[in-house]
Protein backbone atom coordinates (compact mmCIF):
# COMPACT_ATOMS: atom_id res chain seq x y z
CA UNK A 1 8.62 21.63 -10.21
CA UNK A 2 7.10 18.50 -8.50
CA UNK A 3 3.62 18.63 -6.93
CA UNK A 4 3.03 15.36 -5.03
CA UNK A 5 -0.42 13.84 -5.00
CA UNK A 6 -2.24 14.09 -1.71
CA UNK A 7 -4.73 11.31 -0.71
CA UNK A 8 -8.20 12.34 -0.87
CA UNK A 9 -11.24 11.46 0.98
CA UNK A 10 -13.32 10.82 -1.90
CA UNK A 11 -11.58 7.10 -2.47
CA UNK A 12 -12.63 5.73 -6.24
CA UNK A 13 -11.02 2.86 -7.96
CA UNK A 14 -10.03 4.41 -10.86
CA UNK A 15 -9.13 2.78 -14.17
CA UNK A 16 -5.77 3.07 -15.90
CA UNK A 17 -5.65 4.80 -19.57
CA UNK A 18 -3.76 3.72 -22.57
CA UNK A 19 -1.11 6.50 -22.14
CA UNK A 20 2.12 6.19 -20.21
CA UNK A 21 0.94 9.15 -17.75
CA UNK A 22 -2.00 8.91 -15.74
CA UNK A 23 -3.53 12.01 -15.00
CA UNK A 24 -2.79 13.77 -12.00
CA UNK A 25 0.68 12.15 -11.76
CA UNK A 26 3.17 14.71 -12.34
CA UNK A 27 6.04 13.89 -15.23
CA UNK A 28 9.35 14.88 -14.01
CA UNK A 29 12.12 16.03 -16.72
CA UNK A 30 14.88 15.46 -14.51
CA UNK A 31 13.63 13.01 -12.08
CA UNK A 32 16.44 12.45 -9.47
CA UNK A 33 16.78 16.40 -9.54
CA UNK A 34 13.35 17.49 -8.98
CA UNK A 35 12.26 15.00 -6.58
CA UNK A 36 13.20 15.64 -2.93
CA UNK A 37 15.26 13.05 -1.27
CA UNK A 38 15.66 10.01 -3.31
CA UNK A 39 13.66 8.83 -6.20
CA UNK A 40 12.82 4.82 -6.44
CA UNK A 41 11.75 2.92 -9.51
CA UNK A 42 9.13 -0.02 -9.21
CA UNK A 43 12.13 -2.55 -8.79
CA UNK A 44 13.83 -0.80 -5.77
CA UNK A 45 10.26 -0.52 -4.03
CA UNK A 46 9.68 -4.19 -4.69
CA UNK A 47 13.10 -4.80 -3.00
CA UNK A 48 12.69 -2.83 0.16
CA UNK A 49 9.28 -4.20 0.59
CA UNK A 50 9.20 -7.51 -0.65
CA UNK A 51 6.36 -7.16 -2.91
CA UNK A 52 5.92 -7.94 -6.81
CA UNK A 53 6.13 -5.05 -9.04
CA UNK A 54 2.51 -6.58 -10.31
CA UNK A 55 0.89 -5.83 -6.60
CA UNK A 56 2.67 -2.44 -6.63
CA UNK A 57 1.42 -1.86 -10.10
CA UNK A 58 -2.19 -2.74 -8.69
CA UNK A 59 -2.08 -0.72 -5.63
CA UNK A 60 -1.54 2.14 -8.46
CA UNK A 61 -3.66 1.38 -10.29
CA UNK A 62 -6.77 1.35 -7.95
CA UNK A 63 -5.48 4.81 -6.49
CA UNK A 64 -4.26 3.67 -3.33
CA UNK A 65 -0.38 4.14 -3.60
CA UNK A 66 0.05 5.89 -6.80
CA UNK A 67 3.70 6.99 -7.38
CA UNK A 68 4.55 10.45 -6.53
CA UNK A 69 5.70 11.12 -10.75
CA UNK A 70 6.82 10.06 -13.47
CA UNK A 71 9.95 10.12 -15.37
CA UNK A 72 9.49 11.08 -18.99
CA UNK A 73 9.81 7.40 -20.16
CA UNK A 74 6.76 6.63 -18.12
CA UNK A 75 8.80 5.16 -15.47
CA UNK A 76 6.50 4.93 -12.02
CA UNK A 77 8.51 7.11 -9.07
CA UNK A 78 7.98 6.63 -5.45
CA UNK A 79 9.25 8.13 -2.69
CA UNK A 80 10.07 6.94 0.98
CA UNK A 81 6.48 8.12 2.20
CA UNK A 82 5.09 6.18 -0.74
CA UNK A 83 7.19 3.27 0.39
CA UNK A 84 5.39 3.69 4.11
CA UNK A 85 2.19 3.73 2.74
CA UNK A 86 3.06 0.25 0.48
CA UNK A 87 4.27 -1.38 4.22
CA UNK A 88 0.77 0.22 5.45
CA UNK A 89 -1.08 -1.54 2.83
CA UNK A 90 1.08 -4.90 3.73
CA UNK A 91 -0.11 -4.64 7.25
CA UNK A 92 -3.76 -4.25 6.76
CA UNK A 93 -4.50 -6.59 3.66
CA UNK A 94 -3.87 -9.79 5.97
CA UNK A 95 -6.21 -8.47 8.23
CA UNK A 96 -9.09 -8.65 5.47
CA UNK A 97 -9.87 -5.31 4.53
CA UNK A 98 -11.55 -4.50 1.50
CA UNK A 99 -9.59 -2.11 -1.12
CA UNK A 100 -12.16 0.56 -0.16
CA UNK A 101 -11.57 0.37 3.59
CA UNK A 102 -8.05 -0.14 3.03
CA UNK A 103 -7.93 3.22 1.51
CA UNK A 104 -10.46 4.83 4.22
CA UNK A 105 -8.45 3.29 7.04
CA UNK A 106 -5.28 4.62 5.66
CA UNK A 107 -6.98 7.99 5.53
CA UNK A 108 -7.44 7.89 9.37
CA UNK A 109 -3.65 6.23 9.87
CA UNK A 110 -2.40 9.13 7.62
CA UNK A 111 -4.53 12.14 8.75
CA UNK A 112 -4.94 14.22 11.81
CA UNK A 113 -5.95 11.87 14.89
CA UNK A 114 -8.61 14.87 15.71
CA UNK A 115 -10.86 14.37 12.30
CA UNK A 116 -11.87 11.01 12.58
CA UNK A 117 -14.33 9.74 14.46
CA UNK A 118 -14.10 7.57 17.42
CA UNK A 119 -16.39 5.24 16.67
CA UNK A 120 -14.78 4.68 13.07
CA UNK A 121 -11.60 3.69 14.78
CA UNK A 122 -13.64 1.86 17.39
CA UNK A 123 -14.51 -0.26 14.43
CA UNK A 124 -11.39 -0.65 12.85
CA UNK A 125 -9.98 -1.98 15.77
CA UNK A 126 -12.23 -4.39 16.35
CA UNK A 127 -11.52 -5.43 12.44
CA UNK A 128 -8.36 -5.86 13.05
CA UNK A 129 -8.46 -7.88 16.19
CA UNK A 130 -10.62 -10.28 14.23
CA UNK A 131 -8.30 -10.03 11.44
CA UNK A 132 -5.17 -11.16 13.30
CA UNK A 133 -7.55 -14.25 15.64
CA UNK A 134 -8.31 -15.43 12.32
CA UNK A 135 -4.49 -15.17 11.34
CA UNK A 136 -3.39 -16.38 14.76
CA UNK A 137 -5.91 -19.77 14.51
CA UNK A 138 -4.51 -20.11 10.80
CA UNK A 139 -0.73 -19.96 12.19
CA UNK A 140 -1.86 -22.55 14.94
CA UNK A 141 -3.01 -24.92 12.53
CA UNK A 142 0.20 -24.65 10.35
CA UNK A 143 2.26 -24.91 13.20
CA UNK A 144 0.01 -28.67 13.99
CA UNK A 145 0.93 -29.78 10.23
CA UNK A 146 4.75 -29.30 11.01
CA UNK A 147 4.39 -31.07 14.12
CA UNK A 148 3.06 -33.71 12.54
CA UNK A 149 5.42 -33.63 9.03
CA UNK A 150 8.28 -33.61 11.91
CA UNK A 151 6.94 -36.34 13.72
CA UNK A 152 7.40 -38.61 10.18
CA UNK A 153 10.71 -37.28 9.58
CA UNK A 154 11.91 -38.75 13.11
């Protein structure tokens, strides 16, 4: 049997240990059988999101996408809602978050709407509107130095 980890509130970079299975990660004997729907290695999550299997591997290991289980060999398993929360992660980290409020603002993506309060999300958004000016003045400039590194090639 397979009991998936739930986030919890109490967020806490945690530190990895010299054994293949971190605690609180389930091992699976038979991992495509036991796992509901399909069961993705490190390599097929870094394909469908485009990240390296090192970020993936760091986003475990600070406890805010740890894989669902673990084969026997130690192999990290994720699952499609793992794979949403990676994309999650990819959206907010541009915006400037810290790992801690990444982790509380995916808590109030991922929860009920009713339990968090408005004027946490009033803050958040207002984050992430500065995030993406800051992003949208950086994209401006870049967009300037091609203008210009066309202009030579003319």
């Amino acid at each position: 049997m397979v009991v998936f980890i739930q986030f919890s509130k109490s967020f806490m970079l945690r530190s990895t240990t010299s054994t293949n299975q971190p605690k609180g990660i389930p091992m699976v004997a038979d991992s495509e059988a036991a796992m509901p729907g399909h069961a993705m290695k490190i390599g097929e999550v870094a394909g469908r999101t485009g990240l390296s299997l090192r970020s993936i591997r760091h986003y475990d290991d600070v406890g805010l996408v740890p894989p669902s289980a673990r084969s026997e060999g130690g192999f990290r398993l994720y699952t499609e809602d793992d794979v949403t929360r990676l994309l999650r992660v990819m959206r907010i980290t541009p915006l400037g978050f810290s790992l801690e409020e990444t982790a509380l603002l995916l808590e109030v993506l991922e929860g009920p709407a009713a339990e968090a309060p408005r004027e946490d999300i009033a803050a958040y958004l207002e984050r992430a509107r500065k995030g993406r000016a800051t992003l949208a003045r950086k994209l401006r400039q870049a967009d300037e130095l091609l203008a210009e590194l066309e202009a030579l090639g003319d």
